[in-house]
C-alpha atoms as a PDB file:
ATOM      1  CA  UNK A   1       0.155   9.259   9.391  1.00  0.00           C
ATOM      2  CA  UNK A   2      -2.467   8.819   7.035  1.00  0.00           C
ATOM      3  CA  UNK A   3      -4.725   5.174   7.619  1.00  0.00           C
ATOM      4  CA  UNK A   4      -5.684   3.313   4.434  1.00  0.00           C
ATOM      5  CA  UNK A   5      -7.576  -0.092   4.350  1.00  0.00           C
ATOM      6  CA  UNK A   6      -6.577  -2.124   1.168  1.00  0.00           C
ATOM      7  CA  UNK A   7      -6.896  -5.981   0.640  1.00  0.00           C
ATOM      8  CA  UNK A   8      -3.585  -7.794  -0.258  1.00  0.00           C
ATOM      9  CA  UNK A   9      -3.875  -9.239  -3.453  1.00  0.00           C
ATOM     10  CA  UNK A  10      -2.100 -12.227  -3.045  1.00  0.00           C
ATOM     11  CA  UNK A  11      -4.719 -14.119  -0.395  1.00  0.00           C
ATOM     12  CA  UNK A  12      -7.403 -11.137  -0.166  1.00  0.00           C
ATOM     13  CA  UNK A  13      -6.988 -10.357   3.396  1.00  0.00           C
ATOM     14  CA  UNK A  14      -8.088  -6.911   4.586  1.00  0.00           C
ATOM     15  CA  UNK A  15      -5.327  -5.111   6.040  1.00  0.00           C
ATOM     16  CA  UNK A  16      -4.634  -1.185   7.481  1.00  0.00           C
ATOM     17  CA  UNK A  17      -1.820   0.517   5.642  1.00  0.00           C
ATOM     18  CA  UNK A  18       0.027   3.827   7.721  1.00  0.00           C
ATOM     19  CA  UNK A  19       1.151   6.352   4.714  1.00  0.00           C
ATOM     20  CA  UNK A  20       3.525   9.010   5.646  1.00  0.00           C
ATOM     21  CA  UNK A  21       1.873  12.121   4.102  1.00  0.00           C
ATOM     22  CA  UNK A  22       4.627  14.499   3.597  1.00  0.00           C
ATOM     23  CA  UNK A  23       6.011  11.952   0.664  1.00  0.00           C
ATOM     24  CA  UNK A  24       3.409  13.155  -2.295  1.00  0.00           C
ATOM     25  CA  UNK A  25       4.712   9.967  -4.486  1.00  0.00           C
ATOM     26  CA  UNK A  26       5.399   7.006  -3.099  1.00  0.00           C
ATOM     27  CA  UNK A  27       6.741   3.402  -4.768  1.00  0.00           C
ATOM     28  CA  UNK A  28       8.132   0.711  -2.406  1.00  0.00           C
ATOM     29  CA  UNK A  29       7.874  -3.013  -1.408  1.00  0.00           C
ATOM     30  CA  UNK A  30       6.168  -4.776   1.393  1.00  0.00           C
ATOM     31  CA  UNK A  31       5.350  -8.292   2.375  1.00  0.00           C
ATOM     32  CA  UNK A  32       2.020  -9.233   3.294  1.00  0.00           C
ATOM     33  CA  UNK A  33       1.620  -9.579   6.973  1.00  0.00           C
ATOM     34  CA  UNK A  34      -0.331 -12.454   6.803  1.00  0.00           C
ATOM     35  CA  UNK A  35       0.921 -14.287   3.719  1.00  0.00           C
ATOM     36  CA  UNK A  36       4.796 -13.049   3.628  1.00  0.00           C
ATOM     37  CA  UNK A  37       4.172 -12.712  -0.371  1.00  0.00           C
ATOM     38  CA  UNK A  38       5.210  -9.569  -1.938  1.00  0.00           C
ATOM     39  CA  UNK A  39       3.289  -6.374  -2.374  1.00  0.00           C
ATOM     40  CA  UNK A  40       4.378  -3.550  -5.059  1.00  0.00           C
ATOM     41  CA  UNK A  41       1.937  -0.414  -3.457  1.00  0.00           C
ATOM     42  CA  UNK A  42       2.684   3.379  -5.390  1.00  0.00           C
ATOM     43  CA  UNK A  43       0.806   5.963  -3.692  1.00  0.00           C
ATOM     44  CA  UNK A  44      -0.016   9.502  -4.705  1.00  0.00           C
ATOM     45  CA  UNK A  45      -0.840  12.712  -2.188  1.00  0.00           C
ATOM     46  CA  UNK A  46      -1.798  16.375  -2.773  1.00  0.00           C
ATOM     47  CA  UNK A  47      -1.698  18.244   0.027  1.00  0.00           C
ATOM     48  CA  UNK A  48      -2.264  15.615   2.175  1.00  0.00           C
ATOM     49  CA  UNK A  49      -4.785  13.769   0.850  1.00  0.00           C
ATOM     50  CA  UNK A  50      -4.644  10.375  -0.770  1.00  0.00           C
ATOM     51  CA  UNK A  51      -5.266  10.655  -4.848  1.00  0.00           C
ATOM     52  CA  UNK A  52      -4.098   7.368  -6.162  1.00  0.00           C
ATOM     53  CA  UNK A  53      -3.656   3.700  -4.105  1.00  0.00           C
ATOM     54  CA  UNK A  54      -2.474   0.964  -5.779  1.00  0.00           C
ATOM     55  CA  UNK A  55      -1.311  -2.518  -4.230  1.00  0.00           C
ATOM     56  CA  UNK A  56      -0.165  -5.094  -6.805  1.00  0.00           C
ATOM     57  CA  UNK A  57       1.292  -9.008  -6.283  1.00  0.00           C
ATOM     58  CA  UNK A  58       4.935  -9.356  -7.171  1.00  0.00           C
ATOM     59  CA  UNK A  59       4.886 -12.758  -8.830  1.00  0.00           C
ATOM     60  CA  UNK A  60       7.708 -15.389  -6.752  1.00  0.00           C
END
């Protein structure tokens, strides 16, 4: 598992993401786990290696 630091953009709290690397692109959904408010992230690998991070609020 890959370790990425991002900061949630609903209430800007630091937090540690754990990306499976043998997905190269990645779209899903996760609540914050310190707000509960909805996170879009889509990540990109090559060969292992992170290329592209994105974590964006899901307006409720």
């Amino acid at each position: 598992m890959l370790e990425h630091y991002f900061e949630c953009p609903h209430c800007w709290e630091e937090q540690l993401k754990l990306i499976d690397p043998s997905i190269s692109k990645q779209d899903f959904i996760e609540d914050c786990e310190v707000c509960c408010n909805p996170i879009e992230f889509f990540i990109e690998l090559s060969y292992s290696e992170l290329t592209s991070f994105s974590a964006q609020p899901i307006g409720q």
